[in-house]
Protein backbone atom coordinates (compact mmCIF):
# COMPACT_ATOMS: atom_id res chain seq x y z
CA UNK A 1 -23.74 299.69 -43.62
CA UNK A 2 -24.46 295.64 -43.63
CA UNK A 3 -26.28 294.25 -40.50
CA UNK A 4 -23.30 292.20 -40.31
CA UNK A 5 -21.50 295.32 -40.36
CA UNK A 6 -22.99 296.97 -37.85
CA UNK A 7 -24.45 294.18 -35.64
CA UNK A 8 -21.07 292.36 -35.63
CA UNK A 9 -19.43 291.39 -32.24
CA UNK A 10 -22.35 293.30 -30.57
CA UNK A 11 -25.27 292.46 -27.95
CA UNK A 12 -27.44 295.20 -28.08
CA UNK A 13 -31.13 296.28 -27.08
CA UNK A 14 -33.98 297.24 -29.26
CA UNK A 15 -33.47 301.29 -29.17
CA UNK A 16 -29.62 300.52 -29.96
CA UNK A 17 -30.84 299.50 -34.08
CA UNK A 18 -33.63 300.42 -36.04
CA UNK A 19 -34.59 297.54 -37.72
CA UNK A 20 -33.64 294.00 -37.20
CA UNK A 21 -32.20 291.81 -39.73
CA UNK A 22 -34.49 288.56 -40.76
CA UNK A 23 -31.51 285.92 -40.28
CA UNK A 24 -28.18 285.40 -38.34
CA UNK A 25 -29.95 287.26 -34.98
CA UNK A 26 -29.73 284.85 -31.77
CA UNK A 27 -31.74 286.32 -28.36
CA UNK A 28 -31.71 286.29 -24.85
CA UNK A 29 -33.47 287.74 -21.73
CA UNK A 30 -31.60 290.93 -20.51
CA UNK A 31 -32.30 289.84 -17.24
CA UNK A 32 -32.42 286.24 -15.97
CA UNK A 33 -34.37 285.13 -12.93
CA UNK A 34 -32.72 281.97 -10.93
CA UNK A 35 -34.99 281.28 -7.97
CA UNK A 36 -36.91 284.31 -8.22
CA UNK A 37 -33.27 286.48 -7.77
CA UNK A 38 -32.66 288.72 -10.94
CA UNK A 39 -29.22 288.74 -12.76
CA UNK A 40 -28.34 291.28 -15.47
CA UNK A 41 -26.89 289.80 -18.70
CA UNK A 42 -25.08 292.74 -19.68
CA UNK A 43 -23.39 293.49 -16.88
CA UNK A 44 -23.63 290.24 -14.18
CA UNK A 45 -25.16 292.72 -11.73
CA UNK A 46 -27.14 290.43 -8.75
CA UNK A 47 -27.85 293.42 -6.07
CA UNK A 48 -28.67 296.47 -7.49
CA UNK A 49 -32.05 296.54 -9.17
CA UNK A 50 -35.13 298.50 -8.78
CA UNK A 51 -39.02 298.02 -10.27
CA UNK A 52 -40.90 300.56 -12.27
CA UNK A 53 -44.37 300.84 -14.46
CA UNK A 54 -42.73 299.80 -18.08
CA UNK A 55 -44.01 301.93 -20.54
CA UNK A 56 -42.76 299.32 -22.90
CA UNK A 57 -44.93 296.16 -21.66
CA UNK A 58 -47.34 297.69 -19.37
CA UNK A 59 -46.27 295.80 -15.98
CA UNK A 60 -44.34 296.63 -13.20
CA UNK A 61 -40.66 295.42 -14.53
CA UNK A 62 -37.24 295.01 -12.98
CA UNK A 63 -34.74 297.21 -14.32
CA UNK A 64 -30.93 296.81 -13.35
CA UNK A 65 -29.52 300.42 -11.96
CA UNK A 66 -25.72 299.39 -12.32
CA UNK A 67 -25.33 299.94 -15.94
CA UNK A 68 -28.33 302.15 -16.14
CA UNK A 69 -25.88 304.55 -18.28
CA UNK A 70 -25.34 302.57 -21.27
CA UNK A 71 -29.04 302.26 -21.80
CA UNK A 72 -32.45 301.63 -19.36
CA UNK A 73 -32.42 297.21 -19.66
CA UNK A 74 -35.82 295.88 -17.60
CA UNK A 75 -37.06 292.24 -16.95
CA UNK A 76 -38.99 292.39 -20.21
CA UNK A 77 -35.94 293.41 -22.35
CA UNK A 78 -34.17 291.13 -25.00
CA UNK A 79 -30.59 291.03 -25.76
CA UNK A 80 -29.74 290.77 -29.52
CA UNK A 81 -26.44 289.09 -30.37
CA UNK A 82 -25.25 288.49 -34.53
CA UNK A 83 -24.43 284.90 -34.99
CA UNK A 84 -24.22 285.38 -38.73
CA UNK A 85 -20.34 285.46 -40.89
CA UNK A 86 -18.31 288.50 -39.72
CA UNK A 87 -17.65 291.39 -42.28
CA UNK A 88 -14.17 290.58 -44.30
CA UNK A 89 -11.10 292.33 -43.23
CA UNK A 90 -9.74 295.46 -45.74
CA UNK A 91 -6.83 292.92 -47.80
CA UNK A 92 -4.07 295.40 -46.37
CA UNK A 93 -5.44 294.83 -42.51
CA UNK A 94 -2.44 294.03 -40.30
CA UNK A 95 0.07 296.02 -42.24
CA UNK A 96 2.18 297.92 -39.89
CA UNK A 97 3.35 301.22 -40.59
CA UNK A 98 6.16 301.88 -38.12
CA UNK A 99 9.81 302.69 -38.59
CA UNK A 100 10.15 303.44 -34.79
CA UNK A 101 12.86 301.04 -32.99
CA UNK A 102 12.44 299.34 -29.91
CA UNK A 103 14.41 299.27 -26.59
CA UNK A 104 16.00 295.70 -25.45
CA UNK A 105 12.90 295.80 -22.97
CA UNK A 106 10.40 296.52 -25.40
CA UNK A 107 11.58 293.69 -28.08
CA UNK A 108 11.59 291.08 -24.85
CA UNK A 109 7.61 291.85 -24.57
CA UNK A 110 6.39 292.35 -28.01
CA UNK A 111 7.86 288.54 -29.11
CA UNK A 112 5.72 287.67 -25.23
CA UNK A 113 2.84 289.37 -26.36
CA UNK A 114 2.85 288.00 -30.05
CA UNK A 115 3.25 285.01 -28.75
CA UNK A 116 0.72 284.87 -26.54
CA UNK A 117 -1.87 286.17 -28.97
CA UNK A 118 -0.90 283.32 -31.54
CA UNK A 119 -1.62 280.91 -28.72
CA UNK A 120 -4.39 282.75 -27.39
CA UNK A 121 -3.35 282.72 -24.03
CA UNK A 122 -3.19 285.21 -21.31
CA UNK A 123 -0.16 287.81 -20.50
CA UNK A 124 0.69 290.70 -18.22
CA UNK A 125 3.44 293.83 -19.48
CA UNK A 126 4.10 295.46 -16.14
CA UNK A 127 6.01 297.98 -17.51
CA UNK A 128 7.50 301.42 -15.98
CA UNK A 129 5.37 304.69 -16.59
CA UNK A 130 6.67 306.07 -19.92
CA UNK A 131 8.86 302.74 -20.84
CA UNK A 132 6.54 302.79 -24.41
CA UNK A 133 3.80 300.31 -23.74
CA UNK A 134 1.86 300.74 -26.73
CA UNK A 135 4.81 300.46 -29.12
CA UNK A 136 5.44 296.76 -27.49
CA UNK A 137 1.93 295.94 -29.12
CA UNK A 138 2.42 296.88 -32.77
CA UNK A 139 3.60 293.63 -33.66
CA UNK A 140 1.23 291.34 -31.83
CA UNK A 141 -2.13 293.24 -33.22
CA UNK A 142 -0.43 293.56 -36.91
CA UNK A 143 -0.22 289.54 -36.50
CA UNK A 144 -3.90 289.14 -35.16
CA UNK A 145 -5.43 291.19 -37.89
CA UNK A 146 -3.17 289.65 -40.74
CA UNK A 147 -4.45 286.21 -39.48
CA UNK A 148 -8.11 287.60 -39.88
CA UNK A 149 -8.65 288.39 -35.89
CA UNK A 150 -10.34 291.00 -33.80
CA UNK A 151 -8.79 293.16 -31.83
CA UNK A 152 -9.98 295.53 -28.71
CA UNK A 153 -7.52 297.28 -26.48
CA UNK A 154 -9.70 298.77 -23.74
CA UNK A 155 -8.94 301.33 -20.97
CA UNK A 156 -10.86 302.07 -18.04
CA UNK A 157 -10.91 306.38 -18.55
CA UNK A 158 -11.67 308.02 -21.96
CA UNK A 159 -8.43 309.97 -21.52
CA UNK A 160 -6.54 307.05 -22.21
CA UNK A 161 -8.73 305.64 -25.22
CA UNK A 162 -8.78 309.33 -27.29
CA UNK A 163 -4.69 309.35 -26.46
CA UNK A 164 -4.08 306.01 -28.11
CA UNK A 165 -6.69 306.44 -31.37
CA UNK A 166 -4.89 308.87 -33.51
CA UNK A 167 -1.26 306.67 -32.33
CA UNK A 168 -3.07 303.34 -33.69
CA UNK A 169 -4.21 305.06 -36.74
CA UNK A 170 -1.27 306.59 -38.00
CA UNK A 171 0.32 303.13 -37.24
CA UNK A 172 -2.63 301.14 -38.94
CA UNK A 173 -3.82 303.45 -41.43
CA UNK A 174 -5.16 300.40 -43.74
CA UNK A 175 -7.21 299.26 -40.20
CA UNK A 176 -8.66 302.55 -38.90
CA UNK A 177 -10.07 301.73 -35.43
CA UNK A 178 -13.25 302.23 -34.28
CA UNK A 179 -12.89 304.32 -30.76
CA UNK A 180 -15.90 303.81 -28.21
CA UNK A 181 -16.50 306.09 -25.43
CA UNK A 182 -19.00 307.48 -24.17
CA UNK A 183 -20.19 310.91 -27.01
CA UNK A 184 -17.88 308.89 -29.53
CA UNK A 185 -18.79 309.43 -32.88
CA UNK A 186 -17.56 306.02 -33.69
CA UNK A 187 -20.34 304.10 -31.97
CA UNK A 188 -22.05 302.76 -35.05
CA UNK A 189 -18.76 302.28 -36.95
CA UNK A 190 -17.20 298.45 -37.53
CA UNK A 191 -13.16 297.40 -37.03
CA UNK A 192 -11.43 294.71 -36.86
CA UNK A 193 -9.64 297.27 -34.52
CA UNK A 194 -11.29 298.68 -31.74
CA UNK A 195 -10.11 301.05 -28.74
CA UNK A 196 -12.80 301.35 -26.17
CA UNK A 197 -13.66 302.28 -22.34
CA UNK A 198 -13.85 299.14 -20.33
CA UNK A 199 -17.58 300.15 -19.73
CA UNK A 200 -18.16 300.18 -23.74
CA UNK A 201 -17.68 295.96 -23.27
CA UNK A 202 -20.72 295.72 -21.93
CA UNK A 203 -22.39 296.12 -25.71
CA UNK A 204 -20.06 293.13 -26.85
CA UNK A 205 -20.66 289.49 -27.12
CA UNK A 206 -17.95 287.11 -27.46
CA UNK A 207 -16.47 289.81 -30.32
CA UNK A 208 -12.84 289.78 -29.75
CA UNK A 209 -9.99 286.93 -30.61
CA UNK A 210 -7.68 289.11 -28.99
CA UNK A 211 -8.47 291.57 -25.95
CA UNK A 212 -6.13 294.02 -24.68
CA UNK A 213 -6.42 295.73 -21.21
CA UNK A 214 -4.34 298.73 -20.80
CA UNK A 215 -4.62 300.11 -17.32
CA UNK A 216 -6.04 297.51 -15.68
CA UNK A 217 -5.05 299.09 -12.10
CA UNK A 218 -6.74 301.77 -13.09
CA UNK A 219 -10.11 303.20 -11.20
CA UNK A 220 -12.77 302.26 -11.85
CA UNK A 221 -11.66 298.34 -13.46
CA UNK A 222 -9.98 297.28 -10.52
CA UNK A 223 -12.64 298.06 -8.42
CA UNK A 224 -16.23 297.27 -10.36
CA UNK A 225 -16.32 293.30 -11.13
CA UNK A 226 -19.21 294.21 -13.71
CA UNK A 227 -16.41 295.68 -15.34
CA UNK A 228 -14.41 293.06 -14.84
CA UNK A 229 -17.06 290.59 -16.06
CA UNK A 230 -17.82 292.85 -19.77
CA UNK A 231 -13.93 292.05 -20.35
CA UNK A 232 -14.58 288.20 -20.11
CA UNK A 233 -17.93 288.83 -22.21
CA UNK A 234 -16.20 290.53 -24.57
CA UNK A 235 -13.88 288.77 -25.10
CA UNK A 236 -14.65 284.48 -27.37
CA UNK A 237 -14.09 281.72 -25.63
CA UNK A 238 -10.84 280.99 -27.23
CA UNK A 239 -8.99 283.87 -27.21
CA UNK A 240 -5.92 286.00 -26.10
CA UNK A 241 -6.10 288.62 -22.74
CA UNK A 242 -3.29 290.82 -22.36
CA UNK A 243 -2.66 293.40 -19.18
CA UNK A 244 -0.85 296.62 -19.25
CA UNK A 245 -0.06 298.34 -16.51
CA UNK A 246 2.73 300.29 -14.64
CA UNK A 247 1.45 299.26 -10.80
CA UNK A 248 0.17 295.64 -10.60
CA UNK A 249 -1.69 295.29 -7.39
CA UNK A 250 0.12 292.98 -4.80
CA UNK A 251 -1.42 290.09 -5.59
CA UNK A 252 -0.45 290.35 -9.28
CA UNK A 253 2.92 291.46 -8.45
CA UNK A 254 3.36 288.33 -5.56
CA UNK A 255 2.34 285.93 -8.55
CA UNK A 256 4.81 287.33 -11.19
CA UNK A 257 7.85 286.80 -8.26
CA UNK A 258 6.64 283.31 -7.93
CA UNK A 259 6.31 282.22 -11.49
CA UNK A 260 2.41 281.88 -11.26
CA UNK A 261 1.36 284.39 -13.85
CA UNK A 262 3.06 285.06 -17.33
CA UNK A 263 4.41 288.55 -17.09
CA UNK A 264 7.17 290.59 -19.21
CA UNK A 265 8.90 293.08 -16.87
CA UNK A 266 9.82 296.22 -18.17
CA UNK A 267 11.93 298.32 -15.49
CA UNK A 268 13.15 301.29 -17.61
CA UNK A 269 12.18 303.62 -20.11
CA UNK A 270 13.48 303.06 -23.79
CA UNK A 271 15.33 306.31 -23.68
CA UNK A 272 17.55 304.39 -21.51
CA UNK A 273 17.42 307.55 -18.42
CA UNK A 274 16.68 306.20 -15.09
CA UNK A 275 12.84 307.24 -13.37
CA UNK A 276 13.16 310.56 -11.82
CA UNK A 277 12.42 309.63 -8.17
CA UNK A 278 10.30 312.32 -5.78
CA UNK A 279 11.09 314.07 -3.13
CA UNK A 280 9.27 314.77 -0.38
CA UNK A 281 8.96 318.46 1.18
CA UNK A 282 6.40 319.32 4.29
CA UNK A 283 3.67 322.21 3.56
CA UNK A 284 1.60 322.47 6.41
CA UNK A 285 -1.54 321.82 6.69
CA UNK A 286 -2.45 322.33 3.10
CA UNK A 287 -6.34 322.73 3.65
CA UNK A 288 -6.48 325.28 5.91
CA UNK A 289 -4.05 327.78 3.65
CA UNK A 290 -5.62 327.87 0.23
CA UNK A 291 -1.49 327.67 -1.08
CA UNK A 292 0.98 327.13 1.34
CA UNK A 293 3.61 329.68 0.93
CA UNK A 294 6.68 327.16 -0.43
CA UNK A 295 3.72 325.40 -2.72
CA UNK A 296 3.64 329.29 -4.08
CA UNK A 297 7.26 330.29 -4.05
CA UNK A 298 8.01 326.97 -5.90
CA UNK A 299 5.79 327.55 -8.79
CA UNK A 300 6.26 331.29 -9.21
CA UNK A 301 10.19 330.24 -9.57
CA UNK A 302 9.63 327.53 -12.07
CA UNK A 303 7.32 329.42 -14.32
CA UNK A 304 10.14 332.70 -14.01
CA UNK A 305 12.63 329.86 -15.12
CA UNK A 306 10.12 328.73 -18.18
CA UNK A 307 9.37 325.62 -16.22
CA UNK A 308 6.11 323.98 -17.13
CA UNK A 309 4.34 322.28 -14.47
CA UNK A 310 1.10 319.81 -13.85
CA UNK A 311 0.29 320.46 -10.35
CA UNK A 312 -1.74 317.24 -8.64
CA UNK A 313 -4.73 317.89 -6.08
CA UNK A 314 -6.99 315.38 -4.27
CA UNK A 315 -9.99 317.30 -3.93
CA UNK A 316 -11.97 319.43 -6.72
CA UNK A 317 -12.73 321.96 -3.92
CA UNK A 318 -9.23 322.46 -2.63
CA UNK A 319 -7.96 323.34 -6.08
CA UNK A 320 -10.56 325.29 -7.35
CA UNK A 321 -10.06 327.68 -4.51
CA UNK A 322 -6.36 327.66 -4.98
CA UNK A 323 -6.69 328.30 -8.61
CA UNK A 324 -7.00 332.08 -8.03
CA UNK A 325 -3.73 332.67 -6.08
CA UNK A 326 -1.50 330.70 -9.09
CA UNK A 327 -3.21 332.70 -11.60
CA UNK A 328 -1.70 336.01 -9.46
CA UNK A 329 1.57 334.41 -11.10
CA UNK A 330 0.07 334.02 -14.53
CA UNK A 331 -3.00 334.77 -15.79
CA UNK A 332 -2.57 330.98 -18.31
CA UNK A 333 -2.56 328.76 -15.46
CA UNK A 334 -5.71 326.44 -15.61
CA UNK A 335 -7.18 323.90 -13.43
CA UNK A 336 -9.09 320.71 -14.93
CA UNK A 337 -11.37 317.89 -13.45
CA UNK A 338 -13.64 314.97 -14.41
CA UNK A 339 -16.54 317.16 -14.90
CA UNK A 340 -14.98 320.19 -16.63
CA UNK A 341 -16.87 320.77 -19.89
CA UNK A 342 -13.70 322.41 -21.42
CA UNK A 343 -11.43 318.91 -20.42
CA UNK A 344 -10.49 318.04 -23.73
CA UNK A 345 -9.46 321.74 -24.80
CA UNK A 346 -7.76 322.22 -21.45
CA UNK A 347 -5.41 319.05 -22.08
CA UNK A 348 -5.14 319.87 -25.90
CA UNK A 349 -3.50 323.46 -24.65
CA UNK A 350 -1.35 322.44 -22.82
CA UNK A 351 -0.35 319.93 -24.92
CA UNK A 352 0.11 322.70 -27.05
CA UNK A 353 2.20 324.66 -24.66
CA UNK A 354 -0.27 327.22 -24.12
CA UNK A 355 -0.71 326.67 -20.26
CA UNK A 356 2.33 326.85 -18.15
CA UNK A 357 0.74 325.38 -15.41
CA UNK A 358 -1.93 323.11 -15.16
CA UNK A 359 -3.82 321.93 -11.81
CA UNK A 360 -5.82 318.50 -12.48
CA UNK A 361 -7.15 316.22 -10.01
CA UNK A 362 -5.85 312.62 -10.86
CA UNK A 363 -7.85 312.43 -13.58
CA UNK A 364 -4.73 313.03 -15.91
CA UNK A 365 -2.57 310.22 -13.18
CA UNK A 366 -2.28 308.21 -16.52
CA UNK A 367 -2.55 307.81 -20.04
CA UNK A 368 -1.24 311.82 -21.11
CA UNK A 369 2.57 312.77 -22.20
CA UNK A 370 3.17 316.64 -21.80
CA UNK A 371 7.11 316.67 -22.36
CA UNK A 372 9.06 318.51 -20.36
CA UNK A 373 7.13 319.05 -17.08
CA UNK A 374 7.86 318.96 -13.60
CA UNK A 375 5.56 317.31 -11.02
CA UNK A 376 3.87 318.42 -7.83
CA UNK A 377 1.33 316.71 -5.93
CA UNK A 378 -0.52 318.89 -2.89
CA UNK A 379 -0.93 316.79 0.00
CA UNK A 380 0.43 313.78 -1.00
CA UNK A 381 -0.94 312.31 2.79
CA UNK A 382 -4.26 312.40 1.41
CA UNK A 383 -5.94 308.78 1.56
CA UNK A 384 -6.40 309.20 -2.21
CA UNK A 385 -2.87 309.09 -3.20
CA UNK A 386 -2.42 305.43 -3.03
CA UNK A 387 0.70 304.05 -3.55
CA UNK A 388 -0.06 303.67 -7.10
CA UNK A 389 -1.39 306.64 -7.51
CA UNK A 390 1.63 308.46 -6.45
CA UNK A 391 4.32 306.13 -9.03
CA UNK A 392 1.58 307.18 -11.81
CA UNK A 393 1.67 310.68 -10.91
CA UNK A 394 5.46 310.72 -10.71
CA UNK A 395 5.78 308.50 -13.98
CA UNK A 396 4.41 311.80 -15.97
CA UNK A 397 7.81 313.36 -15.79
CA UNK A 398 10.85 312.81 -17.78
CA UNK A 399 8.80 310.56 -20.70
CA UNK A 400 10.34 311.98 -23.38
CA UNK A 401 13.77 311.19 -25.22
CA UNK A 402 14.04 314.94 -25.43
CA UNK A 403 13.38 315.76 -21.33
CA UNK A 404 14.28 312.75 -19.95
CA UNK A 405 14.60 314.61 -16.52
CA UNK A 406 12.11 316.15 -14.18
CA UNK A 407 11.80 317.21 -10.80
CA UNK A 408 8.61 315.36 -8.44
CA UNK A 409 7.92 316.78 -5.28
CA UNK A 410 5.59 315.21 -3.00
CA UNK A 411 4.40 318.48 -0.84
CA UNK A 412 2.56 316.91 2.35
CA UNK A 413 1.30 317.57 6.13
CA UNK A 414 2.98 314.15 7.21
CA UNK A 415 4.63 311.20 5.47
CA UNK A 416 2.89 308.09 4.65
CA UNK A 417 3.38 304.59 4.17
CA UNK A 418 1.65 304.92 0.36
CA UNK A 419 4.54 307.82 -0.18
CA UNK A 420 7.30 305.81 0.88
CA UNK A 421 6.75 303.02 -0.75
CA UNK A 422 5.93 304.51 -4.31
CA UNK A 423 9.92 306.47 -3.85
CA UNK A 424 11.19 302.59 -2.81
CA UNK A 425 9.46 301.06 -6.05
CA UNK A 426 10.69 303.64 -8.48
CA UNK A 427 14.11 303.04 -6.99
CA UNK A 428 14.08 299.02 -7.24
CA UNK A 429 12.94 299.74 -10.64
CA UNK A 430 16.02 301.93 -11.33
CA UNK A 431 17.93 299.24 -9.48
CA UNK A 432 16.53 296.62 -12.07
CA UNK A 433 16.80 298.34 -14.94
CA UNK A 434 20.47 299.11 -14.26
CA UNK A 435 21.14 295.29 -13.47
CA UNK A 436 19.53 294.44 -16.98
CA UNK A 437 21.59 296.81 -19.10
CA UNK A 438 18.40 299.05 -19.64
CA UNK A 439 19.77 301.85 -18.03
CA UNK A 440 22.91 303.92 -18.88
CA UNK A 441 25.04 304.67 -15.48
């Protein structure tokens, strides 16, 4: 591999290379001190720092402690950026291979998204959950890497970034991309196509002509302005930002209604089937009875009829404990979580149709298809079931052309606001897409 090759894009430390090339290399502090007050480079941090013995220089240094995890960066670190010519694109970069069709919905936003990437400008898709996001992209990334661009669509949770890699390299087999998270195998590979976690930006350095957030409601982005700040970083100074996301915050979705941010809407699914819309049903108090007994009689039903389900809880604790009584219904039924070792062979399974049932905290809310599931979420009251959070949850039935039906049921100890207002949006987005001749009566 070439140093441009490797270094390319990148802003890196010195235990992130082995050697360093003679040429092309431009430097700066890792962490700058403006009146005496430390700022990280990497990551924009101001507050959270802390001071150690540096085995490196010998003095008491300032290390930041916000992104700690991508690699230990102290007051005597240096941040090395290539300013040299970037590698050469393969001759047959940007050639699309799709034969897929898209929806009326879907053809509206790609020509928006092209567009906006040719004029390197910024865009939001607010599209439904399942309405084919990533197919309305095809276009407007073959484009950017015909024209000799870079491209990075990021996501805030690895889920989402290993779903999309083997979907952008079947598509762009000629431009296989380089997928970043954290454990990727990819990390020292170079593409003009990337697919990374939002927290992976923080290694890049005004890399990408065209930046593509998918997600970007998604915990943690919305929530960490570091992260927020490595997408600007990222990202050159003339360049194209696109959004993706089913559940704009209000703001966002305030400034679409008013004309003050560019935005394609996408209110139906390209199988043309309106959003199945939840119900609500009261449990009981939920965390006092490891499974209330309709929670139970519900499931045990469903997996007699050869229903598979994906079963939402709030709390690691709560469903761990009811994981026993499900599995008195079949011994398949799993449970998954952030922190499960086995998280990627869980989801592969059922994937595979080997789990009837699987329990997950909202760690699967986005970014995974499993066809033909019904939804339940366990005390949908809970705090963490935002509004959101609930449309996501409910947006993982019916995504497929071949079940594009599914029952949602929003079990709960008391409605909220959060659950009533995730049932109104799916409906005004039925309502829409019916008005736009995207849904079939």
């Amino acid at each position: 591999m070439t140093h441009a090759s490797f270094f390319a894009g990148r802003e890196l430390i010195d235990e992130e290379f082995k050697t360093l090339p003679d040429e092309h290399i431009a430097t700066r502090p890792a962490i700058h001190f403006d009146g005496g007050q430390p700022r990280c480079n990497r990551c924009n941090n101001t507050t959270n720092f802390a001071s150690h013995p540096c085995a490196r220089c010998g003095n008491i240094c300032t290390y930041c402690r916000n992104c700690i995890e991508m690699g230990k960066i102290s007051s005597c670190t240096t941040l090395y950026t290539w300013i040299g010519p970037p590698p050469e694109h393969h001759e047959n970069a940007g050639t699309l291979h799709w034969t897929g069709t898209l929806s009326a919905g879907q053809k509206t936003a790609s020509s928006n998204v092209e567009r906006a990437i040719c004029h390197s400008s910024e865009h939001l898709v607010w599209a439904v959950a399942g309405a084919g996001k990533t197919e309305v992209l095809f276009q407007g990334i073959a484009s950017a890497l015909f024209a000799g661009k870079r491209v990075c669509i990021a996501a805030p949770r690895s889920d989402v970034v290993r779903e999309l890699a083997p979907r952008l390299t079947t598509v762009f087999p000629d431009t296989p991309p380089a997928v970043l998270y954290g454990g990727s195998p990819d990390r020292n590979t170079y593409s003009p196509l990337v697919i990374a976690t939002t927290h992976q930006l923080y290694r890049f350095y005004h890399a990408f002509d065209v930046l593509i957030v998918d997600e970007v409601d998604a915990y943690p982005y919305t929530f960490d302005r570091s992260l927020q700040f490595a997408v600007q970083k990222a990202r050159k100074p003339e360049s194209a930002l696109i959004y993706l996301t089913a559940t704009p915050h209000a703001e966002w979705q305030s400034e679409v209604k008013k004309g003050k941010r560019e935005a394609t809407l996408i209110p139906a699914r390209y199988h043309r089937h309106p959003l199945p819309v939840p119900k609500t049903e009261w449990c009981g108090n939920w965390k006092k009875t490891n499974v209330p007994k309709n929670v139970l009689l519900w499931v045990k039903t469903k997996v007699e009829e050869g229903q598979r389900l994906l079963i939402f809880y709030s709390h690691i604790d709560t469903m761990e404990k009811a994981l026993p009584l499900f599995k008195e219904i079949d011994l398949r039924i799993e449970s998954v979580h952030a922190a499960d070792p086995l998280r990627k062979e869980k989801v592969a399974a059922m994937r595979r149709q080997e789990i009837p049932v699987l329990l997950s905290t909202t760690i699967l809310e986005r970014g995974v298809t499993f066809p033909g599931i019904d939804v339940a979420v366990i005390g949908a009251e809970d705090a963490v079931f935002t509004e959101s959070a609930l449309v996501q949850l409910a947006g993982r039935a019916g995504r497929s052309a071949d079940y594009p039906t599914g029952e949602i049921l929003f079990f709960h100890y008391g409605k909220t606001d959060a659950m009533m207002k995730a049932i109104r949006q799916i409906n005004e987005m039925n309502r829409l897409g019916i008005e736009r001749g995207l849904i079939d009566r």
